[in-house]
N, C-alpha and C. Protein backbone atom coordinates (compact mmCIF):
# COMPACT_ATOMS: atom_id res chain seq x y z
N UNK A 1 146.89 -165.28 -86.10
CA UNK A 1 145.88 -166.10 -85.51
C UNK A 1 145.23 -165.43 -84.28
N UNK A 2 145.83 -164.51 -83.17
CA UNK A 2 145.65 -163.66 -82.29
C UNK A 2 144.38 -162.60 -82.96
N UNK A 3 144.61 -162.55 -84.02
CA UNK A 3 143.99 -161.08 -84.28
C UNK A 3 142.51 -161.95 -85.00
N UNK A 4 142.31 -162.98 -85.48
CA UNK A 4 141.27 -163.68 -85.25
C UNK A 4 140.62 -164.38 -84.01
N UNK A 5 141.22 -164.40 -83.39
CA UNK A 5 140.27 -164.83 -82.53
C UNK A 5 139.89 -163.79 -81.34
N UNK A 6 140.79 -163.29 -81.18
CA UNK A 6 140.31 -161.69 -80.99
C UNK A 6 138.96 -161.02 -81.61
N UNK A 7 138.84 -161.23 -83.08
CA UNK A 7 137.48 -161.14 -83.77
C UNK A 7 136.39 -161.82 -83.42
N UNK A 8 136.84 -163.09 -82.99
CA UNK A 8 135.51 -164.11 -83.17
C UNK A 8 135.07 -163.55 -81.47
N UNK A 9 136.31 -163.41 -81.13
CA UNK A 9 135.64 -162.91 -79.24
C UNK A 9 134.21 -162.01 -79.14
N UNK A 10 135.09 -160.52 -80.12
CA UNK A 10 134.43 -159.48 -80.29
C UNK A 10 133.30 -159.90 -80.85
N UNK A 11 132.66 -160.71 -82.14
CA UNK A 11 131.50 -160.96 -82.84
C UNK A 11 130.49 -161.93 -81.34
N UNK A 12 131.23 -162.60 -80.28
CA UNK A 12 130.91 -163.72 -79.67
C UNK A 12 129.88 -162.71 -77.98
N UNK A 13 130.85 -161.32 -77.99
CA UNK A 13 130.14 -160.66 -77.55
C UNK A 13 128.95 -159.97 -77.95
N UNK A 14 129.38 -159.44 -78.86
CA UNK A 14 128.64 -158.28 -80.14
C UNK A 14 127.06 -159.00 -79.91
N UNK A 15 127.22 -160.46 -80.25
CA UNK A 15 125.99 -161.28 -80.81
C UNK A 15 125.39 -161.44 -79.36
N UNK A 16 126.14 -162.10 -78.49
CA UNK A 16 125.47 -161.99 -76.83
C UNK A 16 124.69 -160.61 -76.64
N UNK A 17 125.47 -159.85 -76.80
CA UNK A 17 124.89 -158.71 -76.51
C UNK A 17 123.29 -158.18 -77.48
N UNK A 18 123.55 -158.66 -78.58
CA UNK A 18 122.33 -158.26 -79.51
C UNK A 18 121.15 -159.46 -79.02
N UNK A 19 121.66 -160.62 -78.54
CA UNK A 19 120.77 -161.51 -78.00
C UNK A 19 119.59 -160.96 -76.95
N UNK A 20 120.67 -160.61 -76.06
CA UNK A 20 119.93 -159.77 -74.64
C UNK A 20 119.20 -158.33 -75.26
N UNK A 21 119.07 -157.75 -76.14
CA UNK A 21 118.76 -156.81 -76.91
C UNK A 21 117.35 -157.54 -77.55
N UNK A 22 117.43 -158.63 -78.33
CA UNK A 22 116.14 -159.18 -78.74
C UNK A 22 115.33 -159.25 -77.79
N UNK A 23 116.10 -160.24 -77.03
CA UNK A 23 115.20 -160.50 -76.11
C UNK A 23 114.35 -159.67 -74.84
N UNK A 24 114.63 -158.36 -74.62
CA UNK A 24 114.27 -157.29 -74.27
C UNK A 24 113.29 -157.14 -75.16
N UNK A 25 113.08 -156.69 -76.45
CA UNK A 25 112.18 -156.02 -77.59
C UNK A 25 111.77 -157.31 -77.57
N UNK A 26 111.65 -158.04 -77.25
CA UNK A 26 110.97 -159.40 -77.64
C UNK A 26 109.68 -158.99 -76.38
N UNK A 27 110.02 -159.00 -75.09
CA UNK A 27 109.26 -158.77 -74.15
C UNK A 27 108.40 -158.25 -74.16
N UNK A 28 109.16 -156.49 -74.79
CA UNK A 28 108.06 -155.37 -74.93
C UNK A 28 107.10 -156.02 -75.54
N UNK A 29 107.56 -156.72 -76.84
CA UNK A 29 106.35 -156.25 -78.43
C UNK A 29 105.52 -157.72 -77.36
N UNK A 30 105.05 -158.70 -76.34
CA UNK A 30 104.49 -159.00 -76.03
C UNK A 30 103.08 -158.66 -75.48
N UNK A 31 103.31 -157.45 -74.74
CA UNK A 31 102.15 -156.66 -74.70
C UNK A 31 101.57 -156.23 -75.57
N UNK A 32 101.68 -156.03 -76.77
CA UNK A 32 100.83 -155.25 -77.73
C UNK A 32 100.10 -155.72 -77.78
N UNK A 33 99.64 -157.17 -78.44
CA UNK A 33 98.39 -157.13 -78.38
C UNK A 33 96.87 -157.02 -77.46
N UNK A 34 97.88 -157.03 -76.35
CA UNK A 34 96.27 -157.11 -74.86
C UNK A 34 96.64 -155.34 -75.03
N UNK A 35 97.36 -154.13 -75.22
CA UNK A 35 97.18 -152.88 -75.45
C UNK A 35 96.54 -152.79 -76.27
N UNK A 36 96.76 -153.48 -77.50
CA UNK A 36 95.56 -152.40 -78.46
C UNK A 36 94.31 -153.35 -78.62
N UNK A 37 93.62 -154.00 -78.05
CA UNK A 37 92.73 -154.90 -77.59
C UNK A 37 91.75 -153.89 -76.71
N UNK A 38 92.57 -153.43 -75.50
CA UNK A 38 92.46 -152.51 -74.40
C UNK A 38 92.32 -151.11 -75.20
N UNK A 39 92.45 -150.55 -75.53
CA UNK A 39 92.88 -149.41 -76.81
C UNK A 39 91.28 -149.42 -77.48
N UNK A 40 91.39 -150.71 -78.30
CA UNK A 40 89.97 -150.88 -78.92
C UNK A 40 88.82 -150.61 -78.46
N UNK A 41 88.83 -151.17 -77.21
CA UNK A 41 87.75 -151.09 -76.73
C UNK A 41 87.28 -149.80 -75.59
N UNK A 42 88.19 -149.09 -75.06
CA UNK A 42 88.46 -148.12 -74.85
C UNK A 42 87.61 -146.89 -75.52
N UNK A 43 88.09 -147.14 -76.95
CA UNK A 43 87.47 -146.20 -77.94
C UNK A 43 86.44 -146.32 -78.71
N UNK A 44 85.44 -147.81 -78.37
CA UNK A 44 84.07 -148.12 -78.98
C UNK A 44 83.51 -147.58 -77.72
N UNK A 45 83.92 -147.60 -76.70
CA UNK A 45 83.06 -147.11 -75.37
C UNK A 45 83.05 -145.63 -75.49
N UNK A 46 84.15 -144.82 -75.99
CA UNK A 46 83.89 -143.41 -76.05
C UNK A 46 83.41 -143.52 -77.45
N UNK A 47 83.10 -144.47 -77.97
CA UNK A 47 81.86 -143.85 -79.42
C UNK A 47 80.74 -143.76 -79.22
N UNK A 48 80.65 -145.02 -78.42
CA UNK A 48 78.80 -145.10 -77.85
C UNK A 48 78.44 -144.39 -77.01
N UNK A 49 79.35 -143.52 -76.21
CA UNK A 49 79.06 -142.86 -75.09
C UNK A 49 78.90 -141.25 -75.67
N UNK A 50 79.38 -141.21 -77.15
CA UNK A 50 79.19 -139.86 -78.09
C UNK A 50 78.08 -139.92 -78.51
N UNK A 51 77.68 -141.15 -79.30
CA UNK A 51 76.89 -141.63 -80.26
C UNK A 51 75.19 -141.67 -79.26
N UNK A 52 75.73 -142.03 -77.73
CA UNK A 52 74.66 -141.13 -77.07
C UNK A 52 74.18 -139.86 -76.75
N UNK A 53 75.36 -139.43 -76.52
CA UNK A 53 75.34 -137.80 -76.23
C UNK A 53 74.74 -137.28 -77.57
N UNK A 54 74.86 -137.54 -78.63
CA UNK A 54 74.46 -137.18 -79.81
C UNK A 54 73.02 -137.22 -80.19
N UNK A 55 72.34 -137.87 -79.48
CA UNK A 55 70.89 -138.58 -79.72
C UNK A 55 70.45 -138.10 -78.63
N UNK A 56 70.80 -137.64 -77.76
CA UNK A 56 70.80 -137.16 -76.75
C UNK A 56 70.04 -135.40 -77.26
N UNK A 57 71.24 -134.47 -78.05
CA UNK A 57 71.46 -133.42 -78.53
C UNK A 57 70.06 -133.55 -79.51
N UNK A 58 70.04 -134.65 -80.31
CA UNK A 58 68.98 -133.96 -81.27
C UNK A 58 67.79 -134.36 -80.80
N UNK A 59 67.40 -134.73 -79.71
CA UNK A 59 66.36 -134.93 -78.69
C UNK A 59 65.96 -133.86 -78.27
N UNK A 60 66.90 -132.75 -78.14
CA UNK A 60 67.24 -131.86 -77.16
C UNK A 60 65.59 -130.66 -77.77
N UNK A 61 65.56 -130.30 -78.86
CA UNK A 61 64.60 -129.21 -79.40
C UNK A 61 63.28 -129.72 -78.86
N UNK A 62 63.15 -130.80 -79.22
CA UNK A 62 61.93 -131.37 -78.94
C UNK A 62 61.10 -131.19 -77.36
N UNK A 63 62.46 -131.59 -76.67
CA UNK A 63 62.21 -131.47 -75.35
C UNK A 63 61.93 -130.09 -74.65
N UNK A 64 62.36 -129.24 -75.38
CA UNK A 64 62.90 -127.76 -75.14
C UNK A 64 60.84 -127.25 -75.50
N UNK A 65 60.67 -127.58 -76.44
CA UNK A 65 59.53 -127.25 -77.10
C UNK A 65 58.19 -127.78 -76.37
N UNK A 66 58.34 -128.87 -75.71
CA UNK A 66 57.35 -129.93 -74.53
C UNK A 66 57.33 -128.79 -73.63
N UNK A 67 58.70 -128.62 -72.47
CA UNK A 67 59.13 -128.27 -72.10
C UNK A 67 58.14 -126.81 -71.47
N UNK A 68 58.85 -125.85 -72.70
CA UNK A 68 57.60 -124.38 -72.90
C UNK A 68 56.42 -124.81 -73.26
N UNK A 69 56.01 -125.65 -73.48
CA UNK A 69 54.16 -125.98 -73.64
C UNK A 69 53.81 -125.72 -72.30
N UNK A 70 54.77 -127.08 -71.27
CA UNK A 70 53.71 -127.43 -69.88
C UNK A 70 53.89 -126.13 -69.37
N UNK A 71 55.29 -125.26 -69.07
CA UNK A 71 55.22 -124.00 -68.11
C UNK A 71 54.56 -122.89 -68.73
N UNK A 72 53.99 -123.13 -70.19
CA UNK A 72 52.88 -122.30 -70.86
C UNK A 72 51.71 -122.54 -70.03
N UNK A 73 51.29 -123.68 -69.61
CA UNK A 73 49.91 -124.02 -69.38
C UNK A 73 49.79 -124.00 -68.24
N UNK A 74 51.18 -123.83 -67.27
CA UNK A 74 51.15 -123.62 -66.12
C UNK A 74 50.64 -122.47 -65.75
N UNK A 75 51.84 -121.70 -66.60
CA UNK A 75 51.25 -120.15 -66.23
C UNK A 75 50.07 -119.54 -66.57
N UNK A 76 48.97 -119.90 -67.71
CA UNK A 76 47.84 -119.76 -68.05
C UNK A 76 46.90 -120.59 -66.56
N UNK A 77 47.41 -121.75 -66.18
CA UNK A 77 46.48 -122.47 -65.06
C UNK A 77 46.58 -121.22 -63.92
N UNK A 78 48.09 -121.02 -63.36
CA UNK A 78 48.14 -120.03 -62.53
C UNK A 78 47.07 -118.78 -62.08
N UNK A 79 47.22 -118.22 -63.79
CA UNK A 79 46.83 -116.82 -64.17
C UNK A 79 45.40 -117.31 -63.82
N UNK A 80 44.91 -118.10 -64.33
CA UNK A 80 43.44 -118.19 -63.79
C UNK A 80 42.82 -118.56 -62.47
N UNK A 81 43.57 -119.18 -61.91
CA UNK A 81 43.49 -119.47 -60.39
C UNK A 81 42.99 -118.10 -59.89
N UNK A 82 44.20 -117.55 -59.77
CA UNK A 82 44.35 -116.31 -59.84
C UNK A 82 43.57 -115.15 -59.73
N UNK A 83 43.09 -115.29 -60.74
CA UNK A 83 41.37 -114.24 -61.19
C UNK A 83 40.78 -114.85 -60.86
N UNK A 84 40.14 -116.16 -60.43
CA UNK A 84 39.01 -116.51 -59.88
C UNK A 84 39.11 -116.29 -58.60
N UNK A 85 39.73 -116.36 -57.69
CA UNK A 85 40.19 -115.81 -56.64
C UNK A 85 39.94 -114.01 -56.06
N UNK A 86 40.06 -113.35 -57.21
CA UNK A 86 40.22 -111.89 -57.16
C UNK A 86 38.46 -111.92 -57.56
């Protein structure tokens, strides 16, 4: 009879102990969802902030091409200043 209840001690801890164990991992897994909420949104902000840079980039020739027009016409305005002057 000793050597049972000796058992039930041991299971009476065992289970206390796995209690305080849940209830720990119980805590953690509470946060998850405001993390990957936070997570989510995190990573739609670095999409849109790509998804600009990107539109951004294929903007980029166009501008490049404006760009050498006006300091074309600059330097033609210049050049003639220039000679009328001389």
């Amino acid at each position: 009879m000793a050597g049972l209840e000796q058992r039930v001690s041991t299971l009476e801890r065992e289970m206390s102990s796995l209690k305080a164990r849940v209830a720990v991992n119980e805590e953690d897994v509470k946060g998850l969802p405001d993390l990957i909420r936070t997570e989510a949104r995190f990573t739609n902000s670095q999409i849109a902030r790509l998804s600009h840079d990107v539109t951004e980039l294929r903007d980029l020739p166009a501008k490049f091409d404006a760009l050498h027009r006006v300091v074309a016409e600059l330097v033609v305005e210049i050049l003639a200043d220039r000679d009328k002057k001389h």
